[in-house]
Every structure is written in structure tokens, then in C-alpha cells.
N, C-alpha and C. Protein backbone atom coordinates (compact mmCIF):
# COMPACT_ATOMS: atom_id res chain seq x y z
N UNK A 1 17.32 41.75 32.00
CA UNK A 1 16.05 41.11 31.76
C UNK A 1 15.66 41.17 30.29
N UNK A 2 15.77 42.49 29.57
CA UNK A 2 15.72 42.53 28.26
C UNK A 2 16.12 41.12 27.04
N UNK A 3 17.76 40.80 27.65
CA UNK A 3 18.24 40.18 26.99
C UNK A 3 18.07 38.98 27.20
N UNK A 4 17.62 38.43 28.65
CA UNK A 4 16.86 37.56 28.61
C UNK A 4 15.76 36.94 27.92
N UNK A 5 14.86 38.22 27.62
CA UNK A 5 13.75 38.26 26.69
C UNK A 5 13.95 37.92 25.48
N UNK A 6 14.59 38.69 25.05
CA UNK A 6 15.35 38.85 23.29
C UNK A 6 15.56 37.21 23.15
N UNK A 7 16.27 36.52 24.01
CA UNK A 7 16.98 34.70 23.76
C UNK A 7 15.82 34.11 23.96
N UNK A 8 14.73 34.28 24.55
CA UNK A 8 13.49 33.47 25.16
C UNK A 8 12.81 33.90 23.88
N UNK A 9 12.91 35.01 23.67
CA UNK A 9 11.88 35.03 21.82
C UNK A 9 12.68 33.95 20.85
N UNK A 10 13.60 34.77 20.89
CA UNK A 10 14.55 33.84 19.48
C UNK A 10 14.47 32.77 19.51
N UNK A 11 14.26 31.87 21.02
CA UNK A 11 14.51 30.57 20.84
C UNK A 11 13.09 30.26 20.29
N UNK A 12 12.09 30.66 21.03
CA UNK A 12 10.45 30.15 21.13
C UNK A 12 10.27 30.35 19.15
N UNK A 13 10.57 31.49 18.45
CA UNK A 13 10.85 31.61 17.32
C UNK A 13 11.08 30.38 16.37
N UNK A 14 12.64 30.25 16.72
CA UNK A 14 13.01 29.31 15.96
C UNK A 14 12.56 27.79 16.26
N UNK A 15 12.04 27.49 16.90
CA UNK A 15 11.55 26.40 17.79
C UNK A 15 9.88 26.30 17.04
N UNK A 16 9.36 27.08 16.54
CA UNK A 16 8.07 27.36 16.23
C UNK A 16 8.69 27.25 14.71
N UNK A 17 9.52 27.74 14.21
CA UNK A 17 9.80 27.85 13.05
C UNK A 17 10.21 26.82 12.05
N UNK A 18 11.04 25.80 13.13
CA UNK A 18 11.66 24.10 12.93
C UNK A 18 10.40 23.06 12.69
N UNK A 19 9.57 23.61 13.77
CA UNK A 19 8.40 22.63 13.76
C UNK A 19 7.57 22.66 12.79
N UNK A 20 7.33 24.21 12.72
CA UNK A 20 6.61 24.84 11.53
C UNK A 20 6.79 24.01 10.11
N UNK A 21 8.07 23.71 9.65
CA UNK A 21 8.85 23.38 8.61
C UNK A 21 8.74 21.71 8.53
N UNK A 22 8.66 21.38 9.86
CA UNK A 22 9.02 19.37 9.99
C UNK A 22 7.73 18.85 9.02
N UNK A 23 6.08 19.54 10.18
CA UNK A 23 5.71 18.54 9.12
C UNK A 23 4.65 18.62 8.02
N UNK A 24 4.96 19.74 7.44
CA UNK A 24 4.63 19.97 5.90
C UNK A 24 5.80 18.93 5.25
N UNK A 25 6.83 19.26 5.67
CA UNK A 25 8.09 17.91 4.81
C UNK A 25 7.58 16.40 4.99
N UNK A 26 6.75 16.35 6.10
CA UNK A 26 7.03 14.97 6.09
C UNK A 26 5.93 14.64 5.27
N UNK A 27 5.05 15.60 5.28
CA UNK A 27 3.63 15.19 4.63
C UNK A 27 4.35 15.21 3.01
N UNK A 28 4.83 16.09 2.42
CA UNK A 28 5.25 16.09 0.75
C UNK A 28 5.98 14.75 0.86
N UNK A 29 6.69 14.23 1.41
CA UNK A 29 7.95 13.42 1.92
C UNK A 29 6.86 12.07 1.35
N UNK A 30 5.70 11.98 1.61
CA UNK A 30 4.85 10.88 1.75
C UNK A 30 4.36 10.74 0.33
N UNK A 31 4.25 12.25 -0.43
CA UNK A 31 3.86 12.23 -1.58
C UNK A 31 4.30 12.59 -2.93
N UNK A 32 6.11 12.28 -2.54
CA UNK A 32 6.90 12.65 -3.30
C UNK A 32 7.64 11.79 -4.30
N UNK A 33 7.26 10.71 -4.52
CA UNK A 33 7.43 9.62 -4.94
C UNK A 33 7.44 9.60 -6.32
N UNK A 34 8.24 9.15 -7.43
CA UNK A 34 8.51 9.18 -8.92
C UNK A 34 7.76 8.27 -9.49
N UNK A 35 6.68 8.06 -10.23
CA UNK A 35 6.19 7.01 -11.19
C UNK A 35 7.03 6.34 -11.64
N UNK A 36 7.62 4.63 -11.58
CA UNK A 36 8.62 4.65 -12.62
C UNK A 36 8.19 2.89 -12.54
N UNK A 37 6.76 2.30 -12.57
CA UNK A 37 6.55 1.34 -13.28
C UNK A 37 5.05 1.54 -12.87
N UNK A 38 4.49 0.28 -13.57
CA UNK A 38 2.85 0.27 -13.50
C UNK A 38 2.39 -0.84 -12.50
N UNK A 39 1.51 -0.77 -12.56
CA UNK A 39 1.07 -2.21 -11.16
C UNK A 39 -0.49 -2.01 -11.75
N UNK A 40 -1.11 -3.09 -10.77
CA UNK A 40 -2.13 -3.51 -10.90
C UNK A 40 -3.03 -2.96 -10.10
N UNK A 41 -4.04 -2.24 -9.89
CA UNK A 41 -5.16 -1.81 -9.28
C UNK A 41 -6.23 -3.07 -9.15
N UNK A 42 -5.88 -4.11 -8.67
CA UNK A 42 -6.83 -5.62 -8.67
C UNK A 42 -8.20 -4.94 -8.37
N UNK A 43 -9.13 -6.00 -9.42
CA UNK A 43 -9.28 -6.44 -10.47
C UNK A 43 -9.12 -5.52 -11.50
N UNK A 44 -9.37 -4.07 -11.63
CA UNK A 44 -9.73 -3.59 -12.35
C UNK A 44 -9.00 -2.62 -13.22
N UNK A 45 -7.76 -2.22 -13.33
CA UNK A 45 -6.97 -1.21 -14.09
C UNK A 45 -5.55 -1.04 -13.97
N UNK A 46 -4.70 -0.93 -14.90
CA UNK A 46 -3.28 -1.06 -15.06
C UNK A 46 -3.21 0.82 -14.37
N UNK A 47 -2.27 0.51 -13.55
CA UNK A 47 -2.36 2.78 -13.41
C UNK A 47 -0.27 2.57 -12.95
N UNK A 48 -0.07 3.72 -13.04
CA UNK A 48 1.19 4.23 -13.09
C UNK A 48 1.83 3.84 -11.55
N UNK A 49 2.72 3.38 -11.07
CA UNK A 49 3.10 3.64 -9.73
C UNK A 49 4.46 3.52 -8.85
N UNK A 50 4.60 3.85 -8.26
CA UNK A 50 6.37 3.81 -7.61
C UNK A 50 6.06 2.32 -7.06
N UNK A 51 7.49 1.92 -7.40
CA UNK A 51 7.74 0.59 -7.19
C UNK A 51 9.15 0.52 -6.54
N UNK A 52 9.58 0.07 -5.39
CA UNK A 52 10.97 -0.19 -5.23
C UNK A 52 11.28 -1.56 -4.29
N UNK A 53 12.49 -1.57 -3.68
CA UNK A 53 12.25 -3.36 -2.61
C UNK A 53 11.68 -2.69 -1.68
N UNK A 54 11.53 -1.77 -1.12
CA UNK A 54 10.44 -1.85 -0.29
C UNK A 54 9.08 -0.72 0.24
N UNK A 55 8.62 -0.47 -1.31
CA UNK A 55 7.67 0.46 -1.57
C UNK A 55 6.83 0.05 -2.82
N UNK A 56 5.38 -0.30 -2.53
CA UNK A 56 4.54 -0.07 -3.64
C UNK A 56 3.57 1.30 -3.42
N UNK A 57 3.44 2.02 -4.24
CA UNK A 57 2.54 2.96 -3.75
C UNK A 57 1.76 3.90 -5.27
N UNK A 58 0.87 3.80 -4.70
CA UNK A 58 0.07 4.30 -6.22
C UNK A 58 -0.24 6.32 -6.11
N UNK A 59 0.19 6.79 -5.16
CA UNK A 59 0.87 7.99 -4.74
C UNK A 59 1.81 9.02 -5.24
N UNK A 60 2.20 8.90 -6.89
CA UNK A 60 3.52 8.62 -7.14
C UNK A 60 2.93 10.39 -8.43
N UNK A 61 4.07 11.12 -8.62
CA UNK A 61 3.71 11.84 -9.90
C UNK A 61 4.72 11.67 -10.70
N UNK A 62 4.51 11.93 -12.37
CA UNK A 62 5.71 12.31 -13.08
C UNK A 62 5.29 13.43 -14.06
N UNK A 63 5.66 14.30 -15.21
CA UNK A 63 5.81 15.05 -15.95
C UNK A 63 6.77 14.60 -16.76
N UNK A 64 6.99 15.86 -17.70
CA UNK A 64 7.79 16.19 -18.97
C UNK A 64 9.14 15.55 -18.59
N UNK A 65 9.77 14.48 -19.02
CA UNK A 65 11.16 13.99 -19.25
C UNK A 65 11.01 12.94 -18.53
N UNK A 66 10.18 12.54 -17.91
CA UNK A 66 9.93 10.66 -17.49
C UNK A 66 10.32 9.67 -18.61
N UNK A 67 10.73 9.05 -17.91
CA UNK A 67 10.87 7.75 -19.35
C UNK A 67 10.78 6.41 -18.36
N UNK A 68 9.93 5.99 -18.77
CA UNK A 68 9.32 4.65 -17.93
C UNK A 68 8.27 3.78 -18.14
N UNK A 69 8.18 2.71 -17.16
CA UNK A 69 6.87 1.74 -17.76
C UNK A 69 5.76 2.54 -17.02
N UNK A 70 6.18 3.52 -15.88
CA UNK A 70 4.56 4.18 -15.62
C UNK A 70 4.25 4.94 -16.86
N UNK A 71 5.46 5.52 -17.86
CA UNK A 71 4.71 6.47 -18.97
C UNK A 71 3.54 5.71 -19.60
N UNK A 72 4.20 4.56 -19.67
CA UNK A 72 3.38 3.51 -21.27
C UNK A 72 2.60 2.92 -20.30
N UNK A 73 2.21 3.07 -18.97
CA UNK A 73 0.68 3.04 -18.73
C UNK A 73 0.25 3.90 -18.74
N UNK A 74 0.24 5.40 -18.38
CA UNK A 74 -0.68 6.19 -18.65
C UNK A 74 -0.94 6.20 -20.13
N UNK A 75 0.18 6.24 -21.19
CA UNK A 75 0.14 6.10 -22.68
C UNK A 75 -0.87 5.66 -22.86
N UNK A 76 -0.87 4.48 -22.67
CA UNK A 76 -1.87 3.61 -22.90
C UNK A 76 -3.31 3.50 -22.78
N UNK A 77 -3.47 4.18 -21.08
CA UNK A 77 -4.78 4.25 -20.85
C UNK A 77 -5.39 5.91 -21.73
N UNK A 78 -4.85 6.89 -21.99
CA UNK A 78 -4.98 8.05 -23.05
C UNK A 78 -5.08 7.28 -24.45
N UNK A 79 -4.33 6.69 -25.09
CA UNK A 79 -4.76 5.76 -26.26
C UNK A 79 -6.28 5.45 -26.00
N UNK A 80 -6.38 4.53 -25.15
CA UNK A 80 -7.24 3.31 -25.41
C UNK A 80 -8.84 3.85 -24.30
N UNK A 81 -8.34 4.88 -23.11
CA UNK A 81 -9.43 5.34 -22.85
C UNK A 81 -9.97 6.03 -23.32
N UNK A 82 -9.14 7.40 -23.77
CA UNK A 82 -9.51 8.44 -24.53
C UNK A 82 -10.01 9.01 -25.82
N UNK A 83 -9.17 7.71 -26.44
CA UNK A 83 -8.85 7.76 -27.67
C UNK A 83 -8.52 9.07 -28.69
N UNK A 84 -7.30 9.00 -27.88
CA UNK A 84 -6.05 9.87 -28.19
C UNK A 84 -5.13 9.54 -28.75
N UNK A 85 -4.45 9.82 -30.22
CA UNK A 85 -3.49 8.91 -30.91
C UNK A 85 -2.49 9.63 -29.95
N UNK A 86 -1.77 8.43 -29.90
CA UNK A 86 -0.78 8.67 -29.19
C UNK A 86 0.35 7.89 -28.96
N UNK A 87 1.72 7.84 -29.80
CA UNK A 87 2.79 6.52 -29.39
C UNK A 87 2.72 6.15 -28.17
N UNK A 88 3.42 4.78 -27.97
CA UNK A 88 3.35 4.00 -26.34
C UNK A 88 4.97 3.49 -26.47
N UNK A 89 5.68 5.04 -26.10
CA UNK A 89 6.87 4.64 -26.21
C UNK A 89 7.62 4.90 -24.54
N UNK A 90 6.95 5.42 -23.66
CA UNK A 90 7.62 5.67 -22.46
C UNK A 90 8.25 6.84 -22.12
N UNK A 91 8.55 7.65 -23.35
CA UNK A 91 9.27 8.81 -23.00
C UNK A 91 7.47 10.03 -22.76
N UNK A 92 7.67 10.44 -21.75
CA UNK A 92 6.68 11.55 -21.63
C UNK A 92 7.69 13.01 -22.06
N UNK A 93 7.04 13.22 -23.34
CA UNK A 93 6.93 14.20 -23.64
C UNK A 93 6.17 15.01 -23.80
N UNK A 94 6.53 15.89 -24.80
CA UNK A 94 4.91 17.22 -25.50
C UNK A 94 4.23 16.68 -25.71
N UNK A 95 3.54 15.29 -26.59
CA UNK A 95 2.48 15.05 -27.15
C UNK A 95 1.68 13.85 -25.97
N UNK A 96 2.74 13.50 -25.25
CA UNK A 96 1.78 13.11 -23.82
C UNK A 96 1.18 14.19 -22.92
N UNK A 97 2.04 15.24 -23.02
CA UNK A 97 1.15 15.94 -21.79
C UNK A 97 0.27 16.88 -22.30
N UNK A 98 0.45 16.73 -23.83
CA UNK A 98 -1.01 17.40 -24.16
C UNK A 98 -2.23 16.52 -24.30
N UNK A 99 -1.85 15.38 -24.58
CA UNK A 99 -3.12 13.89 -24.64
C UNK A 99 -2.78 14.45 -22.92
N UNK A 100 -2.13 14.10 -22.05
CA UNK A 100 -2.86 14.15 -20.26
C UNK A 100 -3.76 15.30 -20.42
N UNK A 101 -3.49 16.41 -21.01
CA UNK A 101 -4.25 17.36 -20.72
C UNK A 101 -5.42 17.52 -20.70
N UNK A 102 -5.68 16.79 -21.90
CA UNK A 102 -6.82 16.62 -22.86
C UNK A 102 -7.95 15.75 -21.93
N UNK A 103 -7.13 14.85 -21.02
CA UNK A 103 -7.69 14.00 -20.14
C UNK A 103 -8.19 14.77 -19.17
N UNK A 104 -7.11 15.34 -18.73
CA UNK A 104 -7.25 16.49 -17.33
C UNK A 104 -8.76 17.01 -17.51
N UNK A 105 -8.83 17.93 -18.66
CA UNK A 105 -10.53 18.80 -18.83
C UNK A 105 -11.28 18.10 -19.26
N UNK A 106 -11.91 16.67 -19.92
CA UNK A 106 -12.53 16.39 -19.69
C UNK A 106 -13.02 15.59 -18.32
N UNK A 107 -12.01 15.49 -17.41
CA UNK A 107 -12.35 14.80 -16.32
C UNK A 107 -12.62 16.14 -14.89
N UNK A 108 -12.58 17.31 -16.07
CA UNK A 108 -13.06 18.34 -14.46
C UNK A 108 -11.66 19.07 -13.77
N UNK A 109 -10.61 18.66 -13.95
CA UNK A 109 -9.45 18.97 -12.78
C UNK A 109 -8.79 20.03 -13.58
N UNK A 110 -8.10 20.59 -13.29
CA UNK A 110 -7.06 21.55 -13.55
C UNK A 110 -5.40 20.52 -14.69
N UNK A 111 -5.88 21.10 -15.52
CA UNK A 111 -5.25 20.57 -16.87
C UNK A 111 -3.74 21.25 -16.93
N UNK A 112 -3.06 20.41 -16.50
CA UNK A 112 -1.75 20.98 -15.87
C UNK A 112 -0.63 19.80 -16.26
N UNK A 113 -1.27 19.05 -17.20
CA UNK A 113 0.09 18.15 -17.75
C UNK A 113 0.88 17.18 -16.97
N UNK A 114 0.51 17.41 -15.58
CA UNK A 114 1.41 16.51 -14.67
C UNK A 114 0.33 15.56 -14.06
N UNK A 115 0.86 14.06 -13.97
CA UNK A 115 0.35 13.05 -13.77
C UNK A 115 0.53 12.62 -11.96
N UNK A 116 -0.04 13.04 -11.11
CA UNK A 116 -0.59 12.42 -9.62
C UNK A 116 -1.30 11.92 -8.98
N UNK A 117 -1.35 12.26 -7.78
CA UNK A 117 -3.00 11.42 -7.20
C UNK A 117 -3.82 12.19 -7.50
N UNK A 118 -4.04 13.36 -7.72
CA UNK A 118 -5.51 13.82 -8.19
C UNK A 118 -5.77 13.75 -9.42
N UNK A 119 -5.08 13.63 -10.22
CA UNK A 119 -5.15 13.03 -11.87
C UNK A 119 -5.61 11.46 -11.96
N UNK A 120 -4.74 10.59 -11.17
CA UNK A 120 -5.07 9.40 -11.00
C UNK A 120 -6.70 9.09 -10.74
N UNK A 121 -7.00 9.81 -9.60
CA UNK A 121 -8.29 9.29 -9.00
C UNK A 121 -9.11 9.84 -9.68
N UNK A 122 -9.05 10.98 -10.78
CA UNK A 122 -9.70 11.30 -12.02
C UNK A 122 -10.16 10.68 -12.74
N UNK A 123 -9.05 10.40 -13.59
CA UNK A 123 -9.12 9.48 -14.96
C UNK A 123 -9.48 8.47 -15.13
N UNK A 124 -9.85 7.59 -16.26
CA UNK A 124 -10.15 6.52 -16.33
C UNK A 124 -8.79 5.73 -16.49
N UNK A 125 -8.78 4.60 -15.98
CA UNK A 125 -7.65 3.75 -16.83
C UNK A 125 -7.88 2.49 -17.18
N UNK A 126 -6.80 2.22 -17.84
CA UNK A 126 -6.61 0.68 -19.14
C UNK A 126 -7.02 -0.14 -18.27
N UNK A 127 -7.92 -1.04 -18.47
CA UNK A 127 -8.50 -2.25 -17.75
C UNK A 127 -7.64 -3.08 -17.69
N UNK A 128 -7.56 -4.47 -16.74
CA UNK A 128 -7.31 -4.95 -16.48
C UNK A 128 -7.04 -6.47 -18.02
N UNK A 129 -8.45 -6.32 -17.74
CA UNK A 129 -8.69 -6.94 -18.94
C UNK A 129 -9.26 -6.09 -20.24
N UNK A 130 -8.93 -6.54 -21.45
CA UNK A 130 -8.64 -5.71 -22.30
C UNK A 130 -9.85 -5.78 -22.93
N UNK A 131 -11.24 -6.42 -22.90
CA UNK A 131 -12.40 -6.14 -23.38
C UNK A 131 -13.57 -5.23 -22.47
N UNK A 132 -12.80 -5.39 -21.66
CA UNK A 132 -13.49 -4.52 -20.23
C UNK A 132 -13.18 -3.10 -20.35
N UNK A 133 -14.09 -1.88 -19.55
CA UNK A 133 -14.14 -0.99 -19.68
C UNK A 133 -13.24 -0.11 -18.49
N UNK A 134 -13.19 1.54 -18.91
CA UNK A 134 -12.05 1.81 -18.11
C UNK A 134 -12.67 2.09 -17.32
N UNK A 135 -11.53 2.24 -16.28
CA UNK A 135 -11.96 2.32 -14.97
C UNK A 135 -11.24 3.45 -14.03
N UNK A 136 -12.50 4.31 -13.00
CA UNK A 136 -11.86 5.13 -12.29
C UNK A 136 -10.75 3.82 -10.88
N UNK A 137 -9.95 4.79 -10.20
CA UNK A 137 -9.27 3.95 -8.96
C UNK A 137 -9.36 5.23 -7.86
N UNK A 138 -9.27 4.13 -6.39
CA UNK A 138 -9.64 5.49 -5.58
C UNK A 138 -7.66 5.94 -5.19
């Protein structure tokens, strides 16, 4: 009976343990997505976002060693919202993620250099149109 027991734990265990594991993955799985072009937030703001044939999603993070057209939108909107000198060359490096940073504390959040959805729905970004003002996105 013991050893009965012992296999009826282990299984109930690992069975609790699989599940345990599924869906925290699936949830990161949803929000794991690479910045690696910009899109349009209609009408109102150019913002960073994963793009592929069959994914748009504004969900997306990147950091230190990105090189992309989502860099040179956030670039851009730190330039032109912030007004933060700052090249608009695509490579995120040091002097982007200290301009993000810079963004990060004045917008309240935890200044951590990396660009996501809670940075996103922070910040202001590059308008749409270029005499227009920046704009938060939800």
C-alpha cells in the first residue's frame, strides 16, 4: 500500500508540476515577441512592433544589441518627444538606453533600459503626423 502511495504522490506531483509550468509559458509565450519594425498606432503615433506574415503585435520588447526599424522608432520618438540628442541609426545601444531611461523616470516606471508594453503604454510617441503632438498608446 505504501508503494502504492509513494506512485500516487509522484504522479499527482509531477502532474501538478507540468501544469504548474504550461501556463506561465504560454502566457510569456504571448509576450515574448522581438521589436523588429515600427507600425502605425492609427491615427496617432509611429511605436515599435513585431511584425511577421502572420503577426502584427504591438506587445513586442527589445534592449541592448537590437538593430532595427523598431530601434529608429523609439530613436525617434526620444529625439523628438523628449528631446534627447540622440542618433537615429537603429542600433540600440548605450546612448539609447540611457535616452530610454531618461524616458523611463520621467514617465513614473522603473528605468530599466528595456523597451515593452509597460514602457510603451508609458511614453509618449512620434506622431503620426509630424506637427502634431506626442502621443501616449494603450
Amino acid at each position: 500500500m505504501s508503494g502504492t502511495r509513494a506512485l500516487l504522490i509522484a504522479l499527482v506531483v509531477t502532474a501538478a508540476g507540468v501544469t504548474g509550468f504550461t501556463a506561465p509559458a504560454a502566457a510569456d509565450a504571448r509576450m515574448s515577441y522581438y521589436c523588429n519594425d515600427e507600425g502605425m498606432w492609427s491615427p496617432v503615433a509611429w511605436i515599435p512592433i513585431h511584425r511577421s506574415a502572420t503577426v502584427w503585435s504591438a506587445d513586442c520588447h527589445m534592449g541592448v544589441g537590437a538593430n532595427s526599424n523598431a530601434v529608429r522608432a523609439l530613436q525617434r520618438t526620444l529625439q523628438y518627444c523628449y528631446r534627447i540628442a540622440l542618433t537615429i541609426d537603429g542600433d540600440f545601444g548605450g546612448n539609447t538606453r540611457k535616452a530610454l531611461m531618461r524616458a523611463q523616470a520621467v514617465e513614473g516606471i522603473p528605468a530599466d533600459g528595456e523597451y515593452g508594453p509597460q514602457t510603451r503604454r508609458a511614453i509618449k510617441h512620434y506622431p503620426v503626423k509630424t506637427s502634431g503632438d506626442c502621443n501616449r498608446v494603450p
